[in-house]
PDB file of N, CA and C in Angstrom:
ATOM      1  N   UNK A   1     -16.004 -17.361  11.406  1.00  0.00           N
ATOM      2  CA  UNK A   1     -15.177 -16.182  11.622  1.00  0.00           C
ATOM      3  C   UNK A   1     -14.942 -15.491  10.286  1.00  0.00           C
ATOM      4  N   UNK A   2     -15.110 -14.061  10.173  1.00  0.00           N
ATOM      5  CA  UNK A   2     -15.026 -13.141   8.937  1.00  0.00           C
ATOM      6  C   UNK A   2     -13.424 -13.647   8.272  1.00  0.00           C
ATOM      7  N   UNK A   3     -13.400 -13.474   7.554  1.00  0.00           N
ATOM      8  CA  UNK A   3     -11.690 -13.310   7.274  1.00  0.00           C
ATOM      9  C   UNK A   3     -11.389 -11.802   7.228  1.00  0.00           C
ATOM     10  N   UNK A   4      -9.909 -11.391   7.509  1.00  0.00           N
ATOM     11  CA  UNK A   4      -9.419 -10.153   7.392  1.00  0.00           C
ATOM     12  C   UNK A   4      -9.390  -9.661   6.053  1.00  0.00           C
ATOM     13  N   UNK A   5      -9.314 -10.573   4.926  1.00  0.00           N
ATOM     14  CA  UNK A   5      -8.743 -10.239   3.753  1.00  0.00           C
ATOM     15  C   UNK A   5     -10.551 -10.192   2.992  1.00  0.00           C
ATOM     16  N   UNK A   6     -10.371  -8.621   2.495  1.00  0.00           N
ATOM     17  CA  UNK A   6     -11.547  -8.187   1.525  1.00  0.00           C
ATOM     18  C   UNK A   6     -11.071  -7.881   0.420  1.00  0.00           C
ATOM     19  N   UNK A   7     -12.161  -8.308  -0.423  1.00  0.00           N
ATOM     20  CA  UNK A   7     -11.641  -8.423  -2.329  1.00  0.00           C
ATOM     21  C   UNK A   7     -12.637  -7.325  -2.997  1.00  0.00           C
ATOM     22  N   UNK A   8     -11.749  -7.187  -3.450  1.00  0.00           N
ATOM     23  CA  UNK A   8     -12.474  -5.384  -4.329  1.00  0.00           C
ATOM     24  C   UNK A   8     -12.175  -6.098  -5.930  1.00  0.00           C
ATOM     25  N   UNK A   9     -13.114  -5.478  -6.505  1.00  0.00           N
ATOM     26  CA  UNK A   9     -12.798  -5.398  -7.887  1.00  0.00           C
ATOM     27  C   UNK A   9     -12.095  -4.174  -8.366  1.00  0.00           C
ATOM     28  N   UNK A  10     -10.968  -4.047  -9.200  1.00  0.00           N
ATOM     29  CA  UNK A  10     -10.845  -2.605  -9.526  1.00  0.00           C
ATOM     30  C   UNK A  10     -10.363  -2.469 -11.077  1.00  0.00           C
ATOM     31  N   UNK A  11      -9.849  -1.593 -11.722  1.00  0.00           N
ATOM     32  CA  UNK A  11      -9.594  -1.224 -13.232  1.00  0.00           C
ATOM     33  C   UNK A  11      -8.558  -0.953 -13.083  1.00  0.00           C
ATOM     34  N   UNK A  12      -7.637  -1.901 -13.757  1.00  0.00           N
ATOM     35  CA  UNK A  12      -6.070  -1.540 -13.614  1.00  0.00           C
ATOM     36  C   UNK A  12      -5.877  -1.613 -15.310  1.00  0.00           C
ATOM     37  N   UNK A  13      -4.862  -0.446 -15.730  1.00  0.00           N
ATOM     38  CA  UNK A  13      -4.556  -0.537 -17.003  1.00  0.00           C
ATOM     39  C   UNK A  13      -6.214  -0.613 -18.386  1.00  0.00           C
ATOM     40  N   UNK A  14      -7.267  -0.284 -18.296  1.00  0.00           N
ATOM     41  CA  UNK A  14      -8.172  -0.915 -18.365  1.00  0.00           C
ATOM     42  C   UNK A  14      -8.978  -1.982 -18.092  1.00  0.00           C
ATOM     43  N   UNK A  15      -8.258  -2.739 -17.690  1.00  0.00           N
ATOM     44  CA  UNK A  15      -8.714  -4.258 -17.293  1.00  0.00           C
ATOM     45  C   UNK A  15      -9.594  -4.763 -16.025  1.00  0.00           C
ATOM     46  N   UNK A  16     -10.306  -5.119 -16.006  1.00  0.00           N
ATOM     47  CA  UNK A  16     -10.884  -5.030 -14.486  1.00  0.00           C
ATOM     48  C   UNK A  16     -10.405  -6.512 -13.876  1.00  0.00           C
ATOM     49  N   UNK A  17     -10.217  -6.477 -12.544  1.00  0.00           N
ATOM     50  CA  UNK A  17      -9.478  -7.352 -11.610  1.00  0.00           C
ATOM     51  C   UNK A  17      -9.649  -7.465 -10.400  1.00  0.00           C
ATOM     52  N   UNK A  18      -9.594  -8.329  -9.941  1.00  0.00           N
ATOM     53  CA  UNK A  18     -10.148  -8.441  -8.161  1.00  0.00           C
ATOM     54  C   UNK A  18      -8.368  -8.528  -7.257  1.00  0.00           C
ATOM     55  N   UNK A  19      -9.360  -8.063  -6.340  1.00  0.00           N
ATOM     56  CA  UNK A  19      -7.247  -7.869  -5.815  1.00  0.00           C
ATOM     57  C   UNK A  19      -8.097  -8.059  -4.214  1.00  0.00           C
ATOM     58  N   UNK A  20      -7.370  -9.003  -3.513  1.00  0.00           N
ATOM     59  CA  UNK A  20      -7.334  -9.096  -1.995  1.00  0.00           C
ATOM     60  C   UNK A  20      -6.755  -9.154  -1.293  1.00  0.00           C
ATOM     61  N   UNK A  21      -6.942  -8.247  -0.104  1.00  0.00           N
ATOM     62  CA  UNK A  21      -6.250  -7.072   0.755  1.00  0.00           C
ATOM     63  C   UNK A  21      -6.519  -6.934   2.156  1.00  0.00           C
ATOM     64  N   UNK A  22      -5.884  -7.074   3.100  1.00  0.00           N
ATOM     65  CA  UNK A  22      -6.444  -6.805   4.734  1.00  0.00           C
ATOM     66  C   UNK A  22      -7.161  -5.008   4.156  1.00  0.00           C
ATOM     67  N   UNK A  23      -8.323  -5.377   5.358  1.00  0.00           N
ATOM     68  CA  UNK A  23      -8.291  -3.431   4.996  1.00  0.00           C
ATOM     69  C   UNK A  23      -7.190  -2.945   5.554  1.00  0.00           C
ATOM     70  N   UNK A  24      -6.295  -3.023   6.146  1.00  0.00           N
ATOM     71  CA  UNK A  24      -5.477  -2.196   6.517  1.00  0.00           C
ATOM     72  C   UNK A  24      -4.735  -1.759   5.295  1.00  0.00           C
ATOM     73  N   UNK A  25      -4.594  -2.229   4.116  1.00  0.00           N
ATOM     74  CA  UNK A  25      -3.165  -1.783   3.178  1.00  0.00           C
ATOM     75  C   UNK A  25      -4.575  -1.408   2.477  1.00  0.00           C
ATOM     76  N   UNK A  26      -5.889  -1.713   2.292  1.00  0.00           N
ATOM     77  CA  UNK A  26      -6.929  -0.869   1.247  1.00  0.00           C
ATOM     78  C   UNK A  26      -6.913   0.505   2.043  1.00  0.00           C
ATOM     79  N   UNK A  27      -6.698   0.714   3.352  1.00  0.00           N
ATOM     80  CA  UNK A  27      -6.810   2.091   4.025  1.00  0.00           C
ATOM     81  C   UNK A  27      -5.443   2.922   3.712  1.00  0.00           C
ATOM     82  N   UNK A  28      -4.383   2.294   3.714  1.00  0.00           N
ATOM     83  CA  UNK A  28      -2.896   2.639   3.436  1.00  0.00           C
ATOM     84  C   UNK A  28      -3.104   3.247   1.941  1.00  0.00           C
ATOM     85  N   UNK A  29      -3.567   2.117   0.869  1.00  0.00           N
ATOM     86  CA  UNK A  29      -3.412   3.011  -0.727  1.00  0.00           C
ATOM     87  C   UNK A  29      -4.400   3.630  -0.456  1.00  0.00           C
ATOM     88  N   UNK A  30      -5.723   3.988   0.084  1.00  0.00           N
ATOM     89  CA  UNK A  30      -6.489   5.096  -0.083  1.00  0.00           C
ATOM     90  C   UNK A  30      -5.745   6.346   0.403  1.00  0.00           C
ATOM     91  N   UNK A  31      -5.319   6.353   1.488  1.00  0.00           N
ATOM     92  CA  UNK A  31      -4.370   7.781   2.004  1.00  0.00           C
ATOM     93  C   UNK A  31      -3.320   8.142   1.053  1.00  0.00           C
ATOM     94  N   UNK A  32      -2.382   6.921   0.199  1.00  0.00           N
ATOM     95  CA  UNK A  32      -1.701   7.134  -0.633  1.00  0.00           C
ATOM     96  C   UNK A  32      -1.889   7.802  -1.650  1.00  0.00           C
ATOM     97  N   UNK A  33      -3.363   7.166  -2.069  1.00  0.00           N
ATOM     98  CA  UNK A  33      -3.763   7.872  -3.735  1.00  0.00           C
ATOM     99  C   UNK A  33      -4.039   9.459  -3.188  1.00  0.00           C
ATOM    100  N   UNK A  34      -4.786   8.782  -2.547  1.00  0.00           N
ATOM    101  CA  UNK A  34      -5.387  10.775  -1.422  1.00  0.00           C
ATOM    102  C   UNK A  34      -4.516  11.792  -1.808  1.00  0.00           C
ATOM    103  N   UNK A  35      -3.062  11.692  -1.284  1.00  0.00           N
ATOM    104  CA  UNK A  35      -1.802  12.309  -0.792  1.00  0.00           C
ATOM    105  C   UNK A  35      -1.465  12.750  -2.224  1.00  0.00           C
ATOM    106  N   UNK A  36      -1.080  12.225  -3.260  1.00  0.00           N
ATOM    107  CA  UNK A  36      -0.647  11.695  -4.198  1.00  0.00           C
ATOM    108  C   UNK A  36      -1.847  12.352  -5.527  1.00  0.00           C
ATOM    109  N   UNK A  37      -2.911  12.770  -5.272  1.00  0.00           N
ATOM    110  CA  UNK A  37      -4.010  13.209  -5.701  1.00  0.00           C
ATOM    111  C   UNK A  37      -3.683  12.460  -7.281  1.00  0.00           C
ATOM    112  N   UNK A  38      -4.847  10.998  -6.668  1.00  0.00           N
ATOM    113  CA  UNK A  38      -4.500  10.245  -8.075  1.00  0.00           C
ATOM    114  C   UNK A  38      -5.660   8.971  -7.128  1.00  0.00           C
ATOM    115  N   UNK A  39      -6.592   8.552  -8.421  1.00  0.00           N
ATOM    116  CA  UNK A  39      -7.331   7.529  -8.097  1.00  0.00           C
ATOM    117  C   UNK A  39      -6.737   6.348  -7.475  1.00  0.00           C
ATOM    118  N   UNK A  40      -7.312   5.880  -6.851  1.00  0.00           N
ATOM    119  CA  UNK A  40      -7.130   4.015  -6.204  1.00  0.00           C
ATOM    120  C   UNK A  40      -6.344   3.378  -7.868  1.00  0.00           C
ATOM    121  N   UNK A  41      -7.688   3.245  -8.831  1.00  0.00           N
ATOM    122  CA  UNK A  41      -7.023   3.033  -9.989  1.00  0.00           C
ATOM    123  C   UNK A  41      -5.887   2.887 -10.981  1.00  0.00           C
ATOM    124  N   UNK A  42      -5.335   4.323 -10.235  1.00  0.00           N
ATOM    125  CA  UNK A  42      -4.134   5.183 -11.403  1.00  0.00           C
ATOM    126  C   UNK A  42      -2.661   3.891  -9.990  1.00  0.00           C
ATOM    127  N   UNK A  43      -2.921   4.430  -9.006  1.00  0.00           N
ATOM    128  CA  UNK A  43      -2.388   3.744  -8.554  1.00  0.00           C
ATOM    129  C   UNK A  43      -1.695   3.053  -8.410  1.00  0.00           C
ATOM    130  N   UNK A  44      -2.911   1.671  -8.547  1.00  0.00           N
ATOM    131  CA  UNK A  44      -2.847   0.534  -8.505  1.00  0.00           C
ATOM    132  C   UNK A  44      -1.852   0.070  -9.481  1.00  0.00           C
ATOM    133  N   UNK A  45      -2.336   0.454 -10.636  1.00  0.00           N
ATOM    134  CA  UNK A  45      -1.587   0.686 -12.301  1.00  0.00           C
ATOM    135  C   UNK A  45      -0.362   1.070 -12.206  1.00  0.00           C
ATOM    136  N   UNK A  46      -0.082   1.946 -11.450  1.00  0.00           N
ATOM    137  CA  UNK A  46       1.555   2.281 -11.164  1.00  0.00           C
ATOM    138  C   UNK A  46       2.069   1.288 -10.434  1.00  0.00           C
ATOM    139  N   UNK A  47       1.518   0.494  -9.063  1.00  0.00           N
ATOM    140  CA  UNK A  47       2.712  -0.575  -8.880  1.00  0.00           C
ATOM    141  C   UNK A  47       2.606  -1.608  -9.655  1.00  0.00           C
ATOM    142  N   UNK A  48       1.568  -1.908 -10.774  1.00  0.00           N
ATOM    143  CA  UNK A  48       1.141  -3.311 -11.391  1.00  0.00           C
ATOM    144  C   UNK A  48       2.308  -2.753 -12.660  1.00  0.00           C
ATOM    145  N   UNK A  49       2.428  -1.820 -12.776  1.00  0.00           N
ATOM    146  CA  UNK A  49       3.591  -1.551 -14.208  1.00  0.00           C
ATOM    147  C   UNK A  49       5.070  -1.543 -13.501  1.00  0.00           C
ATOM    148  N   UNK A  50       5.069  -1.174 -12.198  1.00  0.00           N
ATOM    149  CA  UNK A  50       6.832  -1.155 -11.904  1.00  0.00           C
ATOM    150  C   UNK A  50       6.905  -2.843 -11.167  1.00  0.00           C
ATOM    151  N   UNK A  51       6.333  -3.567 -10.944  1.00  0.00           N
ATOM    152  CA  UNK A  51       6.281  -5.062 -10.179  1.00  0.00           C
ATOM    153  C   UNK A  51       7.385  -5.697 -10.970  1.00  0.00           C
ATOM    154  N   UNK A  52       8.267  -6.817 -10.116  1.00  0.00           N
ATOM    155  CA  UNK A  52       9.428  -7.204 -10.965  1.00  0.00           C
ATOM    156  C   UNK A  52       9.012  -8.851 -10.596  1.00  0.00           C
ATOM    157  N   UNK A  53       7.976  -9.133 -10.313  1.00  0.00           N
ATOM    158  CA  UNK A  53       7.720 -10.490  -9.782  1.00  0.00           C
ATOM    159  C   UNK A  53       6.325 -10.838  -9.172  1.00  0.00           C
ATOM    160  N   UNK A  54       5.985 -11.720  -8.700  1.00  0.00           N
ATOM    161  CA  UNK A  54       5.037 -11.981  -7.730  1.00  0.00           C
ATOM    162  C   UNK A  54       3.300 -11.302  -8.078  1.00  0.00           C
ATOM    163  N   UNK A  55       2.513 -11.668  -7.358  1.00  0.00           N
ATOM    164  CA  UNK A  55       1.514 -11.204  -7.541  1.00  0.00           C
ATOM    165  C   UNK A  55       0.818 -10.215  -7.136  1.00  0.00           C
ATOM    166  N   UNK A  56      -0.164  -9.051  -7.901  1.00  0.00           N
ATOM    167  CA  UNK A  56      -0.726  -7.727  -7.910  1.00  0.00           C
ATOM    168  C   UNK A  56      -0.605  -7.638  -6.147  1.00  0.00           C
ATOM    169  N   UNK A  57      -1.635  -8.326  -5.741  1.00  0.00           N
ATOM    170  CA  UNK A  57      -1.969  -8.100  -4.097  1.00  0.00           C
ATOM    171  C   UNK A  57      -0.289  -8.292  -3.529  1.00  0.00           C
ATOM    172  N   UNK A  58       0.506  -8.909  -3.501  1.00  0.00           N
ATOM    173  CA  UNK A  58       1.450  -9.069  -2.836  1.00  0.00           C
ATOM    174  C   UNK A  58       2.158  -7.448  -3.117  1.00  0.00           C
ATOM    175  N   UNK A  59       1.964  -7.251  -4.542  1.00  0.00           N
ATOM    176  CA  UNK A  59       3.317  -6.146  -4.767  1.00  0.00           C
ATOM    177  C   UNK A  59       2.565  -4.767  -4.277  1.00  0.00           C
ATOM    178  N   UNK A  60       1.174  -4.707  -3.903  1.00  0.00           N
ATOM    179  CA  UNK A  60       0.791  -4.188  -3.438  1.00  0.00           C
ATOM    180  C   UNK A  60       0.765  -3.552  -1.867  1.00  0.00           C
ATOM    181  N   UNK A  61       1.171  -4.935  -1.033  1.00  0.00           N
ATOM    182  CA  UNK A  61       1.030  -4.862   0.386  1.00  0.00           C
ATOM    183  C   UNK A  61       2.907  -4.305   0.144  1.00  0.00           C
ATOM    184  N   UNK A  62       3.608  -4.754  -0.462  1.00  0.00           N
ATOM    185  CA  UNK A  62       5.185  -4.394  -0.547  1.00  0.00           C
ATOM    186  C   UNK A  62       5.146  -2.651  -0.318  1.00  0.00           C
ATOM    187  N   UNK A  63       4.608  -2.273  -1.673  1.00  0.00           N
ATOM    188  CA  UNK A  63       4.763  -0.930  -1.739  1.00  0.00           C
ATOM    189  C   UNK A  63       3.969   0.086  -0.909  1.00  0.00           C
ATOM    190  N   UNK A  64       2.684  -0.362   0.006  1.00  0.00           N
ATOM    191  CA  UNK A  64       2.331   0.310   1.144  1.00  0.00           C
ATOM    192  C   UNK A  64       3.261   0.544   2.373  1.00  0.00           C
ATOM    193  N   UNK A  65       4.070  -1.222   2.452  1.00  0.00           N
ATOM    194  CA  UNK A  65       4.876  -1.359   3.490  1.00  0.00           C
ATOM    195  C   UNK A  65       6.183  -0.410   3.455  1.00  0.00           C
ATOM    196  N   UNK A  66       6.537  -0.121   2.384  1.00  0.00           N
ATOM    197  CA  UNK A  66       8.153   0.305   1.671  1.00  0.00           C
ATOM    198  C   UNK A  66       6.761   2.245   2.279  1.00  0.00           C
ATOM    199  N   UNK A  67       6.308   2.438   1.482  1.00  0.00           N
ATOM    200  CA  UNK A  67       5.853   3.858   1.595  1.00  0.00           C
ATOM    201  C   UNK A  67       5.702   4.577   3.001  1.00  0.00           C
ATOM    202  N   UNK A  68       5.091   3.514   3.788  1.00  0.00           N
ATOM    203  CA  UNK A  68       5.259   3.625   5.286  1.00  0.00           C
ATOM    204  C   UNK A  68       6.367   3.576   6.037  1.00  0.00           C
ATOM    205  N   UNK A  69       7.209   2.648   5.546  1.00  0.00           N
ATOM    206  CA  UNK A  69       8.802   2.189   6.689  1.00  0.00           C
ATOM    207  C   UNK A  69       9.655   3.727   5.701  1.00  0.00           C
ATOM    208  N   UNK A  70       9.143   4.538   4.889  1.00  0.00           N
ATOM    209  CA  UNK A  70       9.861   4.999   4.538  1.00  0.00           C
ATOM    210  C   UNK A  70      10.074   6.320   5.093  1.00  0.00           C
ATOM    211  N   UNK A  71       8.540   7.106   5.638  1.00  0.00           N
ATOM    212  CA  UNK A  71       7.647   8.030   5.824  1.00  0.00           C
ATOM    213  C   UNK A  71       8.189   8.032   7.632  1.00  0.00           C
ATOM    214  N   UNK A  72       8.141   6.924   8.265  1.00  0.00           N
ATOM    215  CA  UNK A  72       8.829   6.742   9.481  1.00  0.00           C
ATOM    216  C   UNK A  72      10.407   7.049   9.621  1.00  0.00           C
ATOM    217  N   UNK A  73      10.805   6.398   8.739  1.00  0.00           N
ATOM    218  CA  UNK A  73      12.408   6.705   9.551  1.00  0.00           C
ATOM    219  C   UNK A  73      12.862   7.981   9.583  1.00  0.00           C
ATOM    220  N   UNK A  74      12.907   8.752   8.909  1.00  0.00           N
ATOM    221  CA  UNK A  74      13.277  10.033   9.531  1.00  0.00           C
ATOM    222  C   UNK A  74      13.163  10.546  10.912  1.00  0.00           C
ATOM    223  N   UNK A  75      11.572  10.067  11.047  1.00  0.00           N
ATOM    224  CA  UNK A  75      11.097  10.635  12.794  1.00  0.00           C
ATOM    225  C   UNK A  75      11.984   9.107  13.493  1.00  0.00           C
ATOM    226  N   UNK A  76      12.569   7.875  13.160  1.00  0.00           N
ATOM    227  CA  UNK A  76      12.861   7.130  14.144  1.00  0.00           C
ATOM    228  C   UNK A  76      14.512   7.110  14.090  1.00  0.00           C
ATOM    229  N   UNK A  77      14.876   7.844  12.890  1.00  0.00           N
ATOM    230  CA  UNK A  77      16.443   8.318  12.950  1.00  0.00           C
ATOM    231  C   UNK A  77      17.159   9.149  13.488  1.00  0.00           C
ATOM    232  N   UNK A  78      15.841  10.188  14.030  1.00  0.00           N
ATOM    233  CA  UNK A  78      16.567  11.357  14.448  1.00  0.00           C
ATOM    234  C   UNK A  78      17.000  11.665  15.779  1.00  0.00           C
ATOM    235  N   UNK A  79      18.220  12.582  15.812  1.00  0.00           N
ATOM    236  CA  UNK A  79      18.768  11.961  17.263  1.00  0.00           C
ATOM    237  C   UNK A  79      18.389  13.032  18.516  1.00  0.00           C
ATOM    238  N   UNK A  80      17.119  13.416  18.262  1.00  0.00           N
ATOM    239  CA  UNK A  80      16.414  13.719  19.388  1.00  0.00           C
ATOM    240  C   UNK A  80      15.038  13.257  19.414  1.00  0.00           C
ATOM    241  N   UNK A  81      14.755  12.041  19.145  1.00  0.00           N
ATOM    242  CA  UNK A  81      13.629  11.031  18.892  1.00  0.00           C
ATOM    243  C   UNK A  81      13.421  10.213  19.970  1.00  0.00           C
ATOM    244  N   UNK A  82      12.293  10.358  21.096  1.00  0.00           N
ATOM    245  CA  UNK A  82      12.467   9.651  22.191  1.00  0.00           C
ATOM    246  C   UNK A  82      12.570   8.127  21.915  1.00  0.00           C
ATOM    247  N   UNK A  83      13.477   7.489  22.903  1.00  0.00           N
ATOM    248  CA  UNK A  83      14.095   5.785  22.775  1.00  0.00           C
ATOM    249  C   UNK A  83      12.419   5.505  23.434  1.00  0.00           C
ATOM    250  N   UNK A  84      12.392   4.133  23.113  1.00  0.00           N
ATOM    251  CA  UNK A  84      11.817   2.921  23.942  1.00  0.00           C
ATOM    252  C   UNK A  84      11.848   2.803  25.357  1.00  0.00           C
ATOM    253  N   UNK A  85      11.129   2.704  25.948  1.00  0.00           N
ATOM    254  CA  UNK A  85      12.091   1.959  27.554  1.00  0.00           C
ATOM    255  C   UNK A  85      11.862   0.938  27.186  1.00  0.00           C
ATOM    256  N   UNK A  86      12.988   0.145  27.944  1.00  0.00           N
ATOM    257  CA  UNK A  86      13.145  -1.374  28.221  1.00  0.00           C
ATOM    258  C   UNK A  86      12.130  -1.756  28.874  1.00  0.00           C
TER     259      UNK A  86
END
């Protein structure tokens, strides 16, 4: 069975580094950098310089997750936002 998690090499800070990632959060920072009009690279480099712990790939999947739950709540706060049914 494949695994979910694919390893890229990339250039962070100059340095080159392998970082592994579901594609789903490599598809998340690509739309990010996209949006953001700024390489995968430049990026990457920006959460590897603000990280207060833990490792590249982890602080990585953090700050896709935080960019997304962030980008949502407005549309799931607002109080003409259709509910769930039970």
């Amino acid at each position: 069975m494949k695994s979910p998690v694919v390893k890229r090499s990339i250039v962070v800070a100059g340095h080159k580094t392998s970082v592994s990632l579901e594609e789903a959060f490599w598809n998340g920072m690509k739309e990010i950098s996209g949006l953001r009009n700024m390489t995968l690279s430049e990026l990457v480099g920006e959460i590897d310089s603000n990280r207060q712990q833990g490792n590249l790939s982890s602080a990585i999947r953090l700050f896709v997750l935080d960019y997304f739950r962030t980008r949502a709540m407005p549309a799931a706060a607002a109080p003409d936002a259709p509910r769930p049914q039970a």
